[in-house]
C-alpha atoms as a PDB file:
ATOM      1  CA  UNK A   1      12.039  -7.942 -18.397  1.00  0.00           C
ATOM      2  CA  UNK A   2       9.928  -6.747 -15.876  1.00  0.00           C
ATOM      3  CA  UNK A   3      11.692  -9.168 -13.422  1.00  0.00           C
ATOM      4  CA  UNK A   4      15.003  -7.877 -14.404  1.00  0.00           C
ATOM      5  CA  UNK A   5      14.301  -4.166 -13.684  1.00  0.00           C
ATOM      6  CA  UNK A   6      12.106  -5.106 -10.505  1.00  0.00           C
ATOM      7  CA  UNK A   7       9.261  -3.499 -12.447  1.00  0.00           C
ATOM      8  CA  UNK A   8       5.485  -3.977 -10.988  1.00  0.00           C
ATOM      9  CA  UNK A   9       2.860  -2.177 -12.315  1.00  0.00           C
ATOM     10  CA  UNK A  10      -0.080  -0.786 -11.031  1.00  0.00           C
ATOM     11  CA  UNK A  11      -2.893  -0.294 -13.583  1.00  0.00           C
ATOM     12  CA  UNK A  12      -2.822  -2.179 -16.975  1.00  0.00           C
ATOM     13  CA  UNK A  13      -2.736  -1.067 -20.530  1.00  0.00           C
ATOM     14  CA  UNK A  14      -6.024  -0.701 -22.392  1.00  0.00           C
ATOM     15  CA  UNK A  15      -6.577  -2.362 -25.847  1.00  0.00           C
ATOM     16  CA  UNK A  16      -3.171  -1.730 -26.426  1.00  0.00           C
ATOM     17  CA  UNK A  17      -2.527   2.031 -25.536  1.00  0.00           C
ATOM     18  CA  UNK A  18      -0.313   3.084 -22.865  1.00  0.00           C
ATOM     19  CA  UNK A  19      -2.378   4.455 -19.923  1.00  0.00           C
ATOM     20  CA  UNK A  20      -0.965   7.904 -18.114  1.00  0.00           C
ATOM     21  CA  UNK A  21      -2.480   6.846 -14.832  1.00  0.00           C
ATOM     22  CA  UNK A  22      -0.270   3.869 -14.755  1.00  0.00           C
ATOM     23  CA  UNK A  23       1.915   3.824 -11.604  1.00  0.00           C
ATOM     24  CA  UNK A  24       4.997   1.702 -11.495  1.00  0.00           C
ATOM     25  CA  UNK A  25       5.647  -0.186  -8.020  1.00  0.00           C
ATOM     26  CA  UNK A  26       9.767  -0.761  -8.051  1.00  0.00           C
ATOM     27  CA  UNK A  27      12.097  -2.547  -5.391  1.00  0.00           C
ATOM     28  CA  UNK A  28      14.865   0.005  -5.347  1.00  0.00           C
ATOM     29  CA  UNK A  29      14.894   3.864  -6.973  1.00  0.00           C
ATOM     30  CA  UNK A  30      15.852   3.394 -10.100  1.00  0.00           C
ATOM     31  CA  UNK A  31      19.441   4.242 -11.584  1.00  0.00           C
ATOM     32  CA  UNK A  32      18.199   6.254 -13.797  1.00  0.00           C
ATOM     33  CA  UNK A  33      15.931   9.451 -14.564  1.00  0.00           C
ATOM     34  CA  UNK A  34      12.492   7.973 -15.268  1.00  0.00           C
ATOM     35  CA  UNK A  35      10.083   9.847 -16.812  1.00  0.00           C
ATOM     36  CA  UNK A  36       6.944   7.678 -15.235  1.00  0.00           C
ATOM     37  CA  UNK A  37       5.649   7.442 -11.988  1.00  0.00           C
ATOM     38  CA  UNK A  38       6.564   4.915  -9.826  1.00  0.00           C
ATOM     39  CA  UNK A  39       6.849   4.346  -5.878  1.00  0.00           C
ATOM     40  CA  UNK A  40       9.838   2.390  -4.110  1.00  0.00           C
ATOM     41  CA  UNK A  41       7.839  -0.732  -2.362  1.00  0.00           C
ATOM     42  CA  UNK A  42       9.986  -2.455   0.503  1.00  0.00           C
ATOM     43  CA  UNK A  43       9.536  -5.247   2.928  1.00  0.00           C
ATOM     44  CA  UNK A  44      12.036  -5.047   5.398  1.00  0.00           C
ATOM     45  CA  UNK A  45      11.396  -2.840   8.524  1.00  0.00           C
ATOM     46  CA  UNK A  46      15.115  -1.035   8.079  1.00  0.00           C
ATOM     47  CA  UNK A  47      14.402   0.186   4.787  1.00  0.00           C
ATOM     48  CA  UNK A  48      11.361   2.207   5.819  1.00  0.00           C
ATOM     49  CA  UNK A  49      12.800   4.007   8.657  1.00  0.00           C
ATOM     50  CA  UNK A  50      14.318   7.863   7.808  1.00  0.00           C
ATOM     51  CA  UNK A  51      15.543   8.838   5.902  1.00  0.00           C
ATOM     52  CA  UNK A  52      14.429   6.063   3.909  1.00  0.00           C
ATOM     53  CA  UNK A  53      13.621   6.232   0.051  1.00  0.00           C
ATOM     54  CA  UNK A  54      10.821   3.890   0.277  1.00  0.00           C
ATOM     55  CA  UNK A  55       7.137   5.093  -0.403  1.00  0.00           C
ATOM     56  CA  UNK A  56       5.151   2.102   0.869  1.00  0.00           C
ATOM     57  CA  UNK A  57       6.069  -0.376   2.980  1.00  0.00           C
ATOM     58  CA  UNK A  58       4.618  -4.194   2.837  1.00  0.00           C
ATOM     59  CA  UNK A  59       2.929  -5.417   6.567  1.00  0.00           C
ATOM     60  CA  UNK A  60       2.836  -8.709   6.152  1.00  0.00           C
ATOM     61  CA  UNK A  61       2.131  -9.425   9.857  1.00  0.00           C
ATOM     62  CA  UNK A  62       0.290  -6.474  11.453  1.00  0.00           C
ATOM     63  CA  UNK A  63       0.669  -7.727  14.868  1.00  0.00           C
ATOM     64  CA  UNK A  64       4.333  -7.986  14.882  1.00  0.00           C
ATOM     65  CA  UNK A  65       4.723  -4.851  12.989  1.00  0.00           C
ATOM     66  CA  UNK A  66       2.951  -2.670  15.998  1.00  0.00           C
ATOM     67  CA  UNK A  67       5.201  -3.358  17.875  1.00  0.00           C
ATOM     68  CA  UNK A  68       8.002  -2.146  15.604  1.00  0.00           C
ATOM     69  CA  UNK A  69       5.862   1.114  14.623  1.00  0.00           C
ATOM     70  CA  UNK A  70       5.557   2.063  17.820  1.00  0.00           C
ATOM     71  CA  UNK A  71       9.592   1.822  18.688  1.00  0.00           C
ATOM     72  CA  UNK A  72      10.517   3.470  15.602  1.00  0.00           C
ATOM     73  CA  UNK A  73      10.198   6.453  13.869  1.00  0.00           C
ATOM     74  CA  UNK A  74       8.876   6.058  10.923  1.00  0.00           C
ATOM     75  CA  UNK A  75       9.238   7.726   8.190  1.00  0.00           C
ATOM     76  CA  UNK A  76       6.507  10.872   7.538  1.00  0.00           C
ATOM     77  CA  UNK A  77       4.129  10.112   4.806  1.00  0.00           C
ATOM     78  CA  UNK A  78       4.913   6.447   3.904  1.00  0.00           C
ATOM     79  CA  UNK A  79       2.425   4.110   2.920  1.00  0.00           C
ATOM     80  CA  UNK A  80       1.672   0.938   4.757  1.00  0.00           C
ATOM     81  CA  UNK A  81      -0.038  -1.503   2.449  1.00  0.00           C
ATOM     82  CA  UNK A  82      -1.866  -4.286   3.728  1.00  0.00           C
ATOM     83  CA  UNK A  83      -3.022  -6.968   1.939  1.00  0.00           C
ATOM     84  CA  UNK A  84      -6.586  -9.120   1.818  1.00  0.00           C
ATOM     85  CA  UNK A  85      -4.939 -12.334  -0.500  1.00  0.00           C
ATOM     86  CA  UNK A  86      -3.992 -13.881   3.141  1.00  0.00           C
ATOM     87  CA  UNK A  87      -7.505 -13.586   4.749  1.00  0.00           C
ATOM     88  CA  UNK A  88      -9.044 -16.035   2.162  1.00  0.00           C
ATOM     89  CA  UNK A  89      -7.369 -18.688   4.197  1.00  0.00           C
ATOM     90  CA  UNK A  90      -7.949 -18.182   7.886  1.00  0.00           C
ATOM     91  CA  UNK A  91     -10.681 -18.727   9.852  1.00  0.00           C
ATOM     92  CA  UNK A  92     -13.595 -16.734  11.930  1.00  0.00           C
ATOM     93  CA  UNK A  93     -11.121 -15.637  15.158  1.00  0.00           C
ATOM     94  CA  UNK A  94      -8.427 -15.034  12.876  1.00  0.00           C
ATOM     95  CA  UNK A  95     -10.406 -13.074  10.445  1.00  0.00           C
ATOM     96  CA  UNK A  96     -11.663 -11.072  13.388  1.00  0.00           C
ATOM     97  CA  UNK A  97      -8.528 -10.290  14.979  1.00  0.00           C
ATOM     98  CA  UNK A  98      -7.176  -8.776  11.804  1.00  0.00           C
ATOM     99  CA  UNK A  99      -9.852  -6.271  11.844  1.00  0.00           C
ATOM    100  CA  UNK A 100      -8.816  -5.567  14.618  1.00  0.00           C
ATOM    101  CA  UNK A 101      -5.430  -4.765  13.378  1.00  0.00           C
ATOM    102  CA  UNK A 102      -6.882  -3.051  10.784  1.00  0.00           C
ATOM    103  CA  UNK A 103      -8.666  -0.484  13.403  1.00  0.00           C
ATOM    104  CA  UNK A 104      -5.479   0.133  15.220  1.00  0.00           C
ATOM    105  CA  UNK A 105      -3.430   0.139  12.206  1.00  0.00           C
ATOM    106  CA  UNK A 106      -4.876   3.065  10.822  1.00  0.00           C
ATOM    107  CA  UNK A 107      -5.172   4.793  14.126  1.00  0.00           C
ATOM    108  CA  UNK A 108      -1.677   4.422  13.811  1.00  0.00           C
ATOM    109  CA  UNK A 109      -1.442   5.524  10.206  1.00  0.00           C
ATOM    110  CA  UNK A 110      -3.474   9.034  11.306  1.00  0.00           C
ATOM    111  CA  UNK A 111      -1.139   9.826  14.406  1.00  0.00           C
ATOM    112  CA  UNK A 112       2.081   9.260  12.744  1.00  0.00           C
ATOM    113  CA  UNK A 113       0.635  10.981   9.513  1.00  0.00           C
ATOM    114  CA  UNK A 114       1.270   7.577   7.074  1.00  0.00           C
ATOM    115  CA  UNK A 115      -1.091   6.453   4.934  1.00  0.00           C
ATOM    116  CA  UNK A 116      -2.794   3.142   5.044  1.00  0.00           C
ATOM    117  CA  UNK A 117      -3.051   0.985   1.824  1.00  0.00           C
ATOM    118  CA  UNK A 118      -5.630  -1.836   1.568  1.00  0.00           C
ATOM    119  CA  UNK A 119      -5.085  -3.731  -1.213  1.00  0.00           C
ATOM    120  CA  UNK A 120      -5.886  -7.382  -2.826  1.00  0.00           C
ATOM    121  CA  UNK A 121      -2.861  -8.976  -3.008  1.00  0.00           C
ATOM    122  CA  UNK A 122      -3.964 -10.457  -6.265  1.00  0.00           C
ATOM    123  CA  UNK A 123      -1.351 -12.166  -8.457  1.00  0.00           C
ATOM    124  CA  UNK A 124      -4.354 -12.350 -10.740  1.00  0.00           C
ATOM    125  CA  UNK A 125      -7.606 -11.040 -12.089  1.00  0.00           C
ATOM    126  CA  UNK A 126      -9.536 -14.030 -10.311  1.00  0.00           C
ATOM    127  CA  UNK A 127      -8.033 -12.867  -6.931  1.00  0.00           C
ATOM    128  CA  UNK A 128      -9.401  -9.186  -7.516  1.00  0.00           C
ATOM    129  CA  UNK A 129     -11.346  -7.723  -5.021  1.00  0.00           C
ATOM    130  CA  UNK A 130     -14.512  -5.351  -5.775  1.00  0.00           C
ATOM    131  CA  UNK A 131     -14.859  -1.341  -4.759  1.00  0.00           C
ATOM    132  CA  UNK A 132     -18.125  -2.742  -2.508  1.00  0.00           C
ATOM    133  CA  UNK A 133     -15.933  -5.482  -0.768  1.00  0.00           C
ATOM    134  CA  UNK A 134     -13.346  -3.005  -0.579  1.00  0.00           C
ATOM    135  CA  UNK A 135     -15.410  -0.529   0.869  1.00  0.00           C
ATOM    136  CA  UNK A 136     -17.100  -3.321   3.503  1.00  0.00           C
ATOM    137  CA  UNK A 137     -14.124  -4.021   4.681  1.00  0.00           C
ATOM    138  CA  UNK A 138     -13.328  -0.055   5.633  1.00  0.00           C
ATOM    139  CA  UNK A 139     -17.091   0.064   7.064  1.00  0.00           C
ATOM    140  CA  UNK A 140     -16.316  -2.664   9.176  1.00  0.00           C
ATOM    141  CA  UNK A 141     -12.555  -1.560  10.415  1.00  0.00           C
ATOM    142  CA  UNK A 142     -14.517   1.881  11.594  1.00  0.00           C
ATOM    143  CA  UNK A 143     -13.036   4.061   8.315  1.00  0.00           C
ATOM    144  CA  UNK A 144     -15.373   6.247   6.331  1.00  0.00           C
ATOM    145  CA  UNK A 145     -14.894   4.691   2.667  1.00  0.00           C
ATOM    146  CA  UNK A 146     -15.271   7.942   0.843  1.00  0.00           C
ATOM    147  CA  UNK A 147     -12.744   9.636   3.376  1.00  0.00           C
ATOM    148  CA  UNK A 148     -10.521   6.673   2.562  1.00  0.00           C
ATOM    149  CA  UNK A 149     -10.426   6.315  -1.086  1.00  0.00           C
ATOM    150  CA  UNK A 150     -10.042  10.481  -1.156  1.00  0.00           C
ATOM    151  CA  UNK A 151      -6.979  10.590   1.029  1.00  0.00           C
ATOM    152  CA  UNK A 152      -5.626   7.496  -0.794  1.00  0.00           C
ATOM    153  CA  UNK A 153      -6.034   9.747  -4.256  1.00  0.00           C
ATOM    154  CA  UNK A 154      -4.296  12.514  -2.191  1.00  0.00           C
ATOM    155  CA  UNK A 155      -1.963  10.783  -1.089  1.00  0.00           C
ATOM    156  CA  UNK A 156      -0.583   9.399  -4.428  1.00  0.00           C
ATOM    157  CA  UNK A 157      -0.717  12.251  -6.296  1.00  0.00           C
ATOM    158  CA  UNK A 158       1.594  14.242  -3.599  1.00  0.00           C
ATOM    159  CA  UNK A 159       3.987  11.168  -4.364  1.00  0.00           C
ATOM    160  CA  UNK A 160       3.136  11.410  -8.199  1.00  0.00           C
ATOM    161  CA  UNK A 161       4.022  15.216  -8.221  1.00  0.00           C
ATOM    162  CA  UNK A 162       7.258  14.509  -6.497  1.00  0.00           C
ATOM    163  CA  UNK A 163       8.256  12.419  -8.908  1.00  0.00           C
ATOM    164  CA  UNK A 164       7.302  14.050 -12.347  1.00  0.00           C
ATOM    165  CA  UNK A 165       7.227  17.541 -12.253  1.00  0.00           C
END
């Protein structure tokens, strides 16, 4: 079903009650008035330029995408999620360079006033990551974790209160 109404969810239910901090992740806006939250995810460059409806946009590769950024305008106040699932693969330069990318990324993410999303990428609870990795990773890329994780709250709850007054 979930499928059907390009339904992702972000959070999970807990011993069988519904959580209220549940966020739904959706392909298009849907057709409907929803009474949960939920944020338009896209993958395609054109859809995340104004006047766009998308809320966060995919980067699956960061170097060709800073290019694009930097030609475009991008829509104020989107979220560019980045994922770790694609690091466990490559190797020592490659896992350097991204960093990298990560650094200028969210340089990037400051001056165009976006918000950058590091996530797992995990299409399951084995390929989780932990708050310490998580927060590693940030210490490494030159970002404050607690600065991080509090304009990431900030961030979705100005999408959040959009959404559901």
């Amino acid at each position: 079903m979930a499928e059907i109404l390009a339904i992702d969810i972000v959070g999970a239910d807990y011993h069988g009650k519904v959580e209220k901090n549940i966020i739904y992740r959706l392909n298009r806006k849907p057709s409907i008035i929803t009474n949960y939250p939920y944020l338009v995810v896209c993958e395609k460059i054109d859809q995340m330029l104004s006047p766009s409806i998308a809320d966060i946009f995919v980067v699956k590769d960061i170097k060709k995408i800073n290019a694009n950024l930097k030609k475009n305008k991008v829509k104020k106040g989107i979220g560019l999620e980045v994922t770790i699932a694609d690091l466990r693969k490559a190797d020592g330069l490659q896992i350097g360079k991204w960093f990298n990318q990560i650094r200028g990324l969210y340089k990037f993410c400051k001056s165009s006033n976006c918000q950058l999303i590091l996530s797992s990428g995990a299409n399951s609870a084995l390929e989780m990551v932990s708050g310490r990795s998580f927060d590693s990773i940030l210490k490494i890329c030159d970002i404050n974790p607690e600065r991080y994780w509090r304009e990431l709250e900030l961030w979705i709850e100005s999408k959040r209160r959009i959404r559901c007054l």
